[in-house]
Protein backbone atom coordinates (compact mmCIF):
# COMPACT_ATOMS: atom_id res chain seq x y z
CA UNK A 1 -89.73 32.68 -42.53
CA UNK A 2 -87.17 29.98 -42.41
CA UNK A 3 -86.73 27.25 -39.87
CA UNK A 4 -83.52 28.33 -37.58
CA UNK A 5 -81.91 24.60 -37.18
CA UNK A 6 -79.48 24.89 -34.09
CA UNK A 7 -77.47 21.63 -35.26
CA UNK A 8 -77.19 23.21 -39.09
CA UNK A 9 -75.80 26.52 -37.00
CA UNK A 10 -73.28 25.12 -35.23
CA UNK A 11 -71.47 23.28 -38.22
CA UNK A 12 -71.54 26.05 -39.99
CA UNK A 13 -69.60 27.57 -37.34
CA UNK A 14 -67.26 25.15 -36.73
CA UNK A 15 -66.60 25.31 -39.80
CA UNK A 16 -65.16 29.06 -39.92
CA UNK A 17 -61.69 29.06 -40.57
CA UNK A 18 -59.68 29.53 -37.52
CA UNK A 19 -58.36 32.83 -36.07
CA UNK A 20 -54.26 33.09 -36.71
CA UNK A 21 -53.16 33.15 -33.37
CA UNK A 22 -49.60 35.36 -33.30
CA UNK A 23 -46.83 34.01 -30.66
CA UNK A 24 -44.64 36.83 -28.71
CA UNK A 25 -42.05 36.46 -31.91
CA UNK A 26 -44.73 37.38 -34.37
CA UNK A 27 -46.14 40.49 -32.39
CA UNK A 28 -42.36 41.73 -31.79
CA UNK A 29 -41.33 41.25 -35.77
CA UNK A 30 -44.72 43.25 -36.67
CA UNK A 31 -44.41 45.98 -33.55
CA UNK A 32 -40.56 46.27 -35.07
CA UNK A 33 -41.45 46.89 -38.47
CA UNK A 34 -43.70 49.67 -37.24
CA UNK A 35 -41.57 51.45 -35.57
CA UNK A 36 -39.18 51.46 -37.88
CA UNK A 37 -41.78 53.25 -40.44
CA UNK A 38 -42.96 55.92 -37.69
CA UNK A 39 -39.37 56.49 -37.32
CA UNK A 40 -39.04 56.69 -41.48
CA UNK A 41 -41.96 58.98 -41.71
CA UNK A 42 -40.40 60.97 -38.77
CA UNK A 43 -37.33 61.88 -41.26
CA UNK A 44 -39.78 62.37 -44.02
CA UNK A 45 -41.20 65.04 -42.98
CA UNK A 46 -38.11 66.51 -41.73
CA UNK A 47 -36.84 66.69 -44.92
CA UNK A 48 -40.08 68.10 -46.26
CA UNK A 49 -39.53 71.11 -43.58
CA UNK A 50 -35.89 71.38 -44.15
CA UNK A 51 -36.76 71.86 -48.37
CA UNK A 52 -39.56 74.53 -47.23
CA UNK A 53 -37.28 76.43 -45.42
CA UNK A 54 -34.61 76.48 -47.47
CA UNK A 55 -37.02 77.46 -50.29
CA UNK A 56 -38.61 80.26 -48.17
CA UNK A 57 -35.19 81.56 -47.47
CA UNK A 58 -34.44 81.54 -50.92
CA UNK A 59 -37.46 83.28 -51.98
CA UNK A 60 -37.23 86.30 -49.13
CA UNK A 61 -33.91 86.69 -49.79
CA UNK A 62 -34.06 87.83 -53.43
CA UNK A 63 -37.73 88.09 -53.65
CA UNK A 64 -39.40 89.39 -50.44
CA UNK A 65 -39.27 92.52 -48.74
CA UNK A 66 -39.87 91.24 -45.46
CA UNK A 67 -38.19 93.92 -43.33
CA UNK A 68 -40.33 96.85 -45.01
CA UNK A 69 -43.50 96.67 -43.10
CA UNK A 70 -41.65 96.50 -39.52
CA UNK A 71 -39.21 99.38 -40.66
CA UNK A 72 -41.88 101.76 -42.13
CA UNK A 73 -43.71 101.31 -39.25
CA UNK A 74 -41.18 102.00 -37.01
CA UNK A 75 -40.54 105.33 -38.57
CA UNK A 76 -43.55 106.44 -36.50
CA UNK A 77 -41.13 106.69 -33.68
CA UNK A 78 -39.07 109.23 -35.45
CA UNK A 79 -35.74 107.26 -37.05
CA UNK A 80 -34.24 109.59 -38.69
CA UNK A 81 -31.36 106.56 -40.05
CA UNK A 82 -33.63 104.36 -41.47
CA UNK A 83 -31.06 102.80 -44.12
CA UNK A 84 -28.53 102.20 -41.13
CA UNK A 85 -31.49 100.25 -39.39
CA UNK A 86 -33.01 98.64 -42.28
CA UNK A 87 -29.57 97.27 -42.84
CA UNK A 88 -28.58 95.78 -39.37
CA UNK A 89 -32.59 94.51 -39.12
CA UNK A 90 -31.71 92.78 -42.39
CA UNK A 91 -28.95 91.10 -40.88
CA UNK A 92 -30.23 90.07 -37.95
CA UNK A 93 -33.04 88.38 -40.46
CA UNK A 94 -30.57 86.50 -41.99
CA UNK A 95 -28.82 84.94 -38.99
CA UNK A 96 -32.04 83.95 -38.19
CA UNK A 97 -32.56 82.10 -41.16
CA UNK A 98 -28.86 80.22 -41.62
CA UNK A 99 -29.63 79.57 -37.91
CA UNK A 100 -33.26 77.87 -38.45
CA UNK A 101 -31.51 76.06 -41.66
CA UNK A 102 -28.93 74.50 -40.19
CA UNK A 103 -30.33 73.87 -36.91
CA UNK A 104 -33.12 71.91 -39.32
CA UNK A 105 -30.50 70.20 -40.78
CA UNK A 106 -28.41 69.04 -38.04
CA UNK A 107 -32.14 67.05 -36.34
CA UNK A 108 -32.37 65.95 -40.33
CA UNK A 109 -28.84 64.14 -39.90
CA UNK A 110 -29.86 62.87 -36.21
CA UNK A 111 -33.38 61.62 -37.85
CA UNK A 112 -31.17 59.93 -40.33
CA UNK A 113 -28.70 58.28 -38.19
CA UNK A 114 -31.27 57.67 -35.42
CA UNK A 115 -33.21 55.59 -38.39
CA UNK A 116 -30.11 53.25 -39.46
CA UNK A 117 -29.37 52.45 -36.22
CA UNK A 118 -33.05 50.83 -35.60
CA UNK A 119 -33.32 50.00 -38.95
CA UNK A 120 -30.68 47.49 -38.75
CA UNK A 121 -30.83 46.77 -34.65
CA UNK A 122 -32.17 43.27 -34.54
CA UNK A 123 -31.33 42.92 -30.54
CA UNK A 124 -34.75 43.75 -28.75
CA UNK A 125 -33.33 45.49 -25.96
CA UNK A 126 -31.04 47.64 -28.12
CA UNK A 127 -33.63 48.19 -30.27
CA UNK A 128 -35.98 49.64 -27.18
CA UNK A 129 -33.04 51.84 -26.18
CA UNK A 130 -32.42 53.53 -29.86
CA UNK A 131 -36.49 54.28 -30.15
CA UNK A 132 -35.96 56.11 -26.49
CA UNK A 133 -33.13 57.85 -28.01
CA UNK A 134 -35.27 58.68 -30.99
CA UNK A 135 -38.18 59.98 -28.92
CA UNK A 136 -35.80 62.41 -26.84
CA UNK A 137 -34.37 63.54 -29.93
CA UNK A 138 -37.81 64.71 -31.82
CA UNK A 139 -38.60 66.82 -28.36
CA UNK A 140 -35.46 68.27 -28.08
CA UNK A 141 -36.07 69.01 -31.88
CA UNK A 142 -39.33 70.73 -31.36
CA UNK A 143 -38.12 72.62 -28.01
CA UNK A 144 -35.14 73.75 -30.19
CA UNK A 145 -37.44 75.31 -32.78
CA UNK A 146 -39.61 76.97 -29.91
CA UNK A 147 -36.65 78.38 -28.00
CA UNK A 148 -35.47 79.91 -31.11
CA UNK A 149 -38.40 81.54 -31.79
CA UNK A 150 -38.59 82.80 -28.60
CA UNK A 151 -34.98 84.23 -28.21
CA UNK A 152 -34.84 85.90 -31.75
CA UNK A 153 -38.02 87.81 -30.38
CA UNK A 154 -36.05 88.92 -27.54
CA UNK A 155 -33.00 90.13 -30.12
CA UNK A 156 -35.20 91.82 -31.92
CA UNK A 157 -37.01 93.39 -28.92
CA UNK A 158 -33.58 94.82 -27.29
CA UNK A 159 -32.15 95.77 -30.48
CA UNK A 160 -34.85 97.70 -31.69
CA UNK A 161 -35.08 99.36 -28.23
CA UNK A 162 -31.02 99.90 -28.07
CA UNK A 163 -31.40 101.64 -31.86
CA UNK A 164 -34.43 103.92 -30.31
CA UNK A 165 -32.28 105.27 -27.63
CA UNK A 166 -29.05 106.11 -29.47
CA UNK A 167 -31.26 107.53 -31.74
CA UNK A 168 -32.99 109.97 -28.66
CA UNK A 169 -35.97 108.88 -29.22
CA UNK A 170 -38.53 109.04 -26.35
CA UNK A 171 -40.15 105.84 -24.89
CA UNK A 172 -42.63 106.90 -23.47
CA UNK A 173 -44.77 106.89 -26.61
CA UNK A 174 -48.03 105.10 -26.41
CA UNK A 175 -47.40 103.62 -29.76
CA UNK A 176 -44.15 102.02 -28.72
CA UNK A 177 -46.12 100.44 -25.36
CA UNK A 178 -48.37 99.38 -28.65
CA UNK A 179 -45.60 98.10 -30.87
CA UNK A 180 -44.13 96.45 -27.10
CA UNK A 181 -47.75 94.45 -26.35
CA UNK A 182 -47.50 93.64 -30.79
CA UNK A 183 -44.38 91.56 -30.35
CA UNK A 184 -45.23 90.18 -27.46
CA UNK A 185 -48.51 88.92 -28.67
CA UNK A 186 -47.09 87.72 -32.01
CA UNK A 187 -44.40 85.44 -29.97
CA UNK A 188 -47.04 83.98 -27.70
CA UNK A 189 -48.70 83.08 -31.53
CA UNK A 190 -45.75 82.09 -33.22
CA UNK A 191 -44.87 79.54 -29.97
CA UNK A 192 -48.73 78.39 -30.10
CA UNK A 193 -48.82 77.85 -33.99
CA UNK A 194 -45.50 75.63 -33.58
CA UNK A 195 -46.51 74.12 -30.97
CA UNK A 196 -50.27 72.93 -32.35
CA UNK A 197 -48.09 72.19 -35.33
CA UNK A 198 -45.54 69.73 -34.24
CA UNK A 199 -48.55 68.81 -31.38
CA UNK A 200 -50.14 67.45 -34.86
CA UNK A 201 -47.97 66.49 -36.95
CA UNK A 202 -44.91 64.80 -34.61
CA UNK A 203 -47.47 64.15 -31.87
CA UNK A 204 -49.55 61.57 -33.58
CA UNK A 205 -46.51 59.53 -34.56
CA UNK A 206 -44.76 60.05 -31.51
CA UNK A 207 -47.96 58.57 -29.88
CA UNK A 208 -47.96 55.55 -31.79
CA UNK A 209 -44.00 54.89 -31.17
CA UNK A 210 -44.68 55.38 -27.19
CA UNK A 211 -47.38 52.60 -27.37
CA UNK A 212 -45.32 50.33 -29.24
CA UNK A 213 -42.65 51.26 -27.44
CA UNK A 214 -44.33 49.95 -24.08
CA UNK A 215 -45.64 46.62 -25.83
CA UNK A 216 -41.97 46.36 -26.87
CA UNK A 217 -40.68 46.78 -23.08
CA UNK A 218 -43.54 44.64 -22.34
CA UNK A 219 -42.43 41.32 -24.39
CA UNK A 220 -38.48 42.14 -22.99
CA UNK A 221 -39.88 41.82 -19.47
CA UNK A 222 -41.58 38.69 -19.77
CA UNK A 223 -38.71 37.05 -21.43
């Protein structure tokens, strides 16, 4: 085994190349530059979302049949008007989607806008204010898409009930307390699946914006 030689060990470490040592100036440039690409990836996959959408409106719209399985089971209850129903269910489908498009598209425009402004804000305390504006607008974003989801449940809910009455239909039915506890249960899904989706996907970035975000407010406070 070799000799260890102290007085050999410590020149070699002395003579290690220095650590780059990063002034305030530095760390603000490099925390600025990434939040400006969390922001970036932020629109990204907005306009990822917005394209699926659009494409899966496309596709159930001249492709899909994706009133059928809620209509034929709803003849159970005894519709006798099943085209009048199949119709107006259709319709209410389709507001939902030009609502879910261009609800998508307005937050793509605010993504957009939200990014030029910090894109080009060089002022540190302007820029800290237009990254709070961004953050507020990615929440209200996601609680936009959960309150929709929510409240086209609830259109559906009454107008299926409202077309059950006029149509004399009992309620009583143990299969409608069924079909009642079905679309309850699949809203509680659909809110969780969004949720644990934008929880993912927005969350992570969102996280790493609020911690710059800080270090930024940081470095404006000590100046």
């Amino acid at each position: 085994m070799p000799e260890f030689d102290l007085d050999n060990f410590k020149t070699t470490w002395q003579e290690q190349p220095a650590q780059p040592k990063y002034d305030s100036s530095d760390i603000e440039s490099m925390l600025n530059k990434s939040s400006r690409n969390y922001v970036k990836y932020i629109l990204w996959i907005s306009i990822v979302e917005f394209i699926i959408i659009f494409g899966a409106n496309l596709y159930y719209t001249f492709c899909g049949e994706e009133t059928n399985g809620l209509v034929n089971m709803l003849k159970k209850f005894g519709i006798q008007d099943s085209v009048a129903f199949e119709n107006t269910l259709t319709q209410l489908y389709l507001v939902l989607k030009i609502v879910s498009l261009a609800l998508t598209a307005v937050f793509v425009i605010l993504f957009y806008q939200n990014y030029r402004k910090i894109n080009i804000e060089a002022n540190l305390k302007k820029l800290i204010l237009q990254i709070i504006r961004f953050k507020k607008t990615v929440q209200l974003f996601i609680l936009t898409n959960i309150l929709l989801v929510i409240l086209f449940t609830l259109v559906l809910g009454i107008f299926i009930f409202s077309f059950l009455s006029s149509e004399d239909i009992q309620l009583n039915n143990p299969t409608f307390v069924s079909f009642l506890i079905a679309i309850s249960v699949l809203m509680l899904v659909s809110v969780g699946l969004i949720w644990v989706y934008y929880r993912i996907v927005y969350g992570f970035i969102l996280k790493r914006l609020g911690k710059n975000l800080r270090q930024l407010q940081n470095i404006e406070e000590g100046n």
